[in-house]
Each structure stands twice: as structure tokens, then as C-alpha cells.
C-alpha atoms as a PDB file:
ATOM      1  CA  UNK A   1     -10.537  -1.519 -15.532  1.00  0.00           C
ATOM      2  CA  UNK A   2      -9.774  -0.978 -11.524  1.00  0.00           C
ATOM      3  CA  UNK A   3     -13.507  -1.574 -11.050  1.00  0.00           C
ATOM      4  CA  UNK A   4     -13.226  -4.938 -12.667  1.00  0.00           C
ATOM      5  CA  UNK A   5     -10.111  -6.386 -11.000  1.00  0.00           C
ATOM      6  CA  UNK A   6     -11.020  -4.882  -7.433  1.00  0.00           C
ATOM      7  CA  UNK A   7     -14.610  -4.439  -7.296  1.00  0.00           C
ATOM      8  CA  UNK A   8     -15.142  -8.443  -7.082  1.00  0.00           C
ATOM      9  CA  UNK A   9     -13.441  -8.702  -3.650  1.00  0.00           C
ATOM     10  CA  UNK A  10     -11.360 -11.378  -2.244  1.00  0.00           C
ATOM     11  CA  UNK A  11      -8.322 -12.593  -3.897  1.00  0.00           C
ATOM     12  CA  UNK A  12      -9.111 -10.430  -6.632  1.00  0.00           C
ATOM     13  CA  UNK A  13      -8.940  -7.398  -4.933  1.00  0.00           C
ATOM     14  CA  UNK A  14      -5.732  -7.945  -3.706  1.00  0.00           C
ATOM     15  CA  UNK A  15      -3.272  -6.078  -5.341  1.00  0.00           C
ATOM     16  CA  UNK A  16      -0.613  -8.812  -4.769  1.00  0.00           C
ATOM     17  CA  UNK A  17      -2.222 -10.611  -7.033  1.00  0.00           C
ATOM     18  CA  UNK A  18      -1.597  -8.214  -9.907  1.00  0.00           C
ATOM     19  CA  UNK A  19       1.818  -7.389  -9.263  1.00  0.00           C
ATOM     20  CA  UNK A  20       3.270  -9.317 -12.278  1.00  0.00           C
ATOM     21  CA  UNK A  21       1.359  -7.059 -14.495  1.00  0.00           C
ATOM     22  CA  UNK A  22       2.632  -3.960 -12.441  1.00  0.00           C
ATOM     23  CA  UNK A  23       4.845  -2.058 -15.340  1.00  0.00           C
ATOM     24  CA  UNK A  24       5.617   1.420 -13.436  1.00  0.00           C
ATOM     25  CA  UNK A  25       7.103   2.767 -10.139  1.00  0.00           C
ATOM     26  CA  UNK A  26       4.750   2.001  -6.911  1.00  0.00           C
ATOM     27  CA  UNK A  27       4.016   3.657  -3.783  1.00  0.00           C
ATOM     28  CA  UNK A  28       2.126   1.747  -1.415  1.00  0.00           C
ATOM     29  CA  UNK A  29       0.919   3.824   2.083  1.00  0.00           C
ATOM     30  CA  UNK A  30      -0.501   1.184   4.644  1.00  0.00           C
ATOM     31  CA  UNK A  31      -1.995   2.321   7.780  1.00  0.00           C
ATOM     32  CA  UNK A  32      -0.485  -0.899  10.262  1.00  0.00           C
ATOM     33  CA  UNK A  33      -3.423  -0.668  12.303  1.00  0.00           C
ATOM     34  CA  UNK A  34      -6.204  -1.137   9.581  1.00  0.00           C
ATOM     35  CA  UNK A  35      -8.964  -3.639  10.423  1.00  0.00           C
ATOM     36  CA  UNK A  36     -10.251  -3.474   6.889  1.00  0.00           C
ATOM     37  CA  UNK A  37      -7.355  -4.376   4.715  1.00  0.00           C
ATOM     38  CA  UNK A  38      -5.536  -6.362   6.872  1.00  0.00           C
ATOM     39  CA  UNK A  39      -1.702  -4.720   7.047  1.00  0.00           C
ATOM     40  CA  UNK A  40      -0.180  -8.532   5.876  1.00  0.00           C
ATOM     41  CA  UNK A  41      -1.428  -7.657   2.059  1.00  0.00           C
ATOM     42  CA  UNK A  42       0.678  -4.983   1.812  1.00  0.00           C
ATOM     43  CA  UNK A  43       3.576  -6.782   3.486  1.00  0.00           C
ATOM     44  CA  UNK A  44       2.774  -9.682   0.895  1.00  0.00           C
ATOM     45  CA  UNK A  45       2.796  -6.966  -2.065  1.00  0.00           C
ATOM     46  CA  UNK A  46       6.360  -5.135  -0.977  1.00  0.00           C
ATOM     47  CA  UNK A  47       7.730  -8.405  -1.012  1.00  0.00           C
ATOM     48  CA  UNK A  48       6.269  -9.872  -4.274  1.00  0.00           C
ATOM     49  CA  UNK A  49       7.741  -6.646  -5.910  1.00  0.00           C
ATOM     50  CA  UNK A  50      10.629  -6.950  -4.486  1.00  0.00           C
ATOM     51  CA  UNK A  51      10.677 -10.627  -6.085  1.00  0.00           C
ATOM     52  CA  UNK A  52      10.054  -9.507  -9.387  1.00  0.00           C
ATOM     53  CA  UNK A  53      12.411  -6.835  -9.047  1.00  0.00           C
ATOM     54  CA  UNK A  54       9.899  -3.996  -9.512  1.00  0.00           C
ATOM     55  CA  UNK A  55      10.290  -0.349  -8.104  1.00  0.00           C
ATOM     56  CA  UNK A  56       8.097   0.172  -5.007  1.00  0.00           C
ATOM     57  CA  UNK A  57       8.203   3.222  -1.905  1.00  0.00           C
ATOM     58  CA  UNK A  58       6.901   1.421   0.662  1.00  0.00           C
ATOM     59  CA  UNK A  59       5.653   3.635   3.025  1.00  0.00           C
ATOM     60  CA  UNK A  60       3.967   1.556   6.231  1.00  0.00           C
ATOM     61  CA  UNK A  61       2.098   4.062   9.294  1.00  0.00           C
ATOM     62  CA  UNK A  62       2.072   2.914  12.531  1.00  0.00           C
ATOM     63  CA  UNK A  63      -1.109   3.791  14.631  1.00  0.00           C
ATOM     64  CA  UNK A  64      -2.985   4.436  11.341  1.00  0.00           C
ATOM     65  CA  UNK A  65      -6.246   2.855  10.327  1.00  0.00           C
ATOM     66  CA  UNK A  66      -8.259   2.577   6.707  1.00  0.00           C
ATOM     67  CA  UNK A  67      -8.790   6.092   6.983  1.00  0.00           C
ATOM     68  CA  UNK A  68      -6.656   9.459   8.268  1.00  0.00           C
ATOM     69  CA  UNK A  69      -3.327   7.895   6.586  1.00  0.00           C
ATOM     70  CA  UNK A  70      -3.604  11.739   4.105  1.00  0.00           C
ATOM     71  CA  UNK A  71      -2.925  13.696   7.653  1.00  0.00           C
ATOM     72  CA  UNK A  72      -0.329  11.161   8.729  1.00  0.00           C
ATOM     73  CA  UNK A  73       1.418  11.649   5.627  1.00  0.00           C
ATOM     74  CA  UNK A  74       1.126  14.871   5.665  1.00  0.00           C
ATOM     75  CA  UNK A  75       2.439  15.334   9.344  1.00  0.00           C
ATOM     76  CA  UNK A  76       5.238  13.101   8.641  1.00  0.00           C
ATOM     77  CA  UNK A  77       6.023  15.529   5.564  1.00  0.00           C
ATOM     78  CA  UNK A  78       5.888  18.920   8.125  1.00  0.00           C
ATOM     79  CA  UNK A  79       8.131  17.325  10.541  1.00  0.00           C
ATOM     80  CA  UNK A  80      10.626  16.284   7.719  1.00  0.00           C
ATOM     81  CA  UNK A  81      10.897  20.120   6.909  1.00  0.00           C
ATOM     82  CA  UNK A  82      11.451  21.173  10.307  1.00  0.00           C
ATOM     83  CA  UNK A  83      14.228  19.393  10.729  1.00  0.00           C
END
């Protein structure tokens, strides 16, 4: 079912676009300096959920590209329990 909605590209692949059929909790991790997904769709999804009133962790990481957001997470997470 993923394959079908996102594996066409474009607007299609843009979960904004399927927000209205989002029926559970979200967390969305965007890496602000992607060049591949540009950082605006996730913007655009936070605040389409937060339209339709639907639960979402938005979680955006600064100097963080398509890739390596796992090890920014998971420094963010050690420095949390060091403090």
C-alpha cells in the first residue's frame, strides 16, 4: 500500500497529501538541511495536522541531511540523559 501512494513520486509522494486519511499518532524527523525532500514538506505536513487536529511529534534537525538523522537522534537522546 506505501509502495502505491509513494512510489509514483511527486505530489503523490508527499505525505501532506495523505494526512486526512492519517488515523494514529505521528512522528515526523526532518533533517532541515535535506536537498532531497525539501524541509518545506514537512513544515507543510506539521501544519496540515495541526489543521485537522491530528496528534503529531514533530521533531525537525538542524544541520541534518536525507541521511545520518538515526545518529542525530540518537545523540540528541545521550545528551538528554546526561543532563
Amino acid at each position: 500500500m506505501l509502495r502505491y501512494h509513494f512510489g509514483r513520486g511527486g505530489r503523490h509522494a508527499s505525505t501532506t497529501y495523505q494526512a486526512g486519511s492519517i488515523q494514529v499518532p505521528v512522528q515526523r524527523v526532518h533533517g532541515m538541511a535535506d536537498t532531497r525532500v525539501d524541509p518545506e514538506q514537512a513544515i507543510r505536513m506539521k501544519l496540515v495536522m495541526e489543521v485537522l487536529g491530528n496528534e503529531l511529534d514533530w521533531i525537525p534537525l538542524k544541520h541534518v541531511g536525507h541521511g545520518g538523522w538515526v545518529e542525530a537522534v540518537e545523540a540528541q537522546l545521550q545528551g538528554a540523559r546526561a543532563s
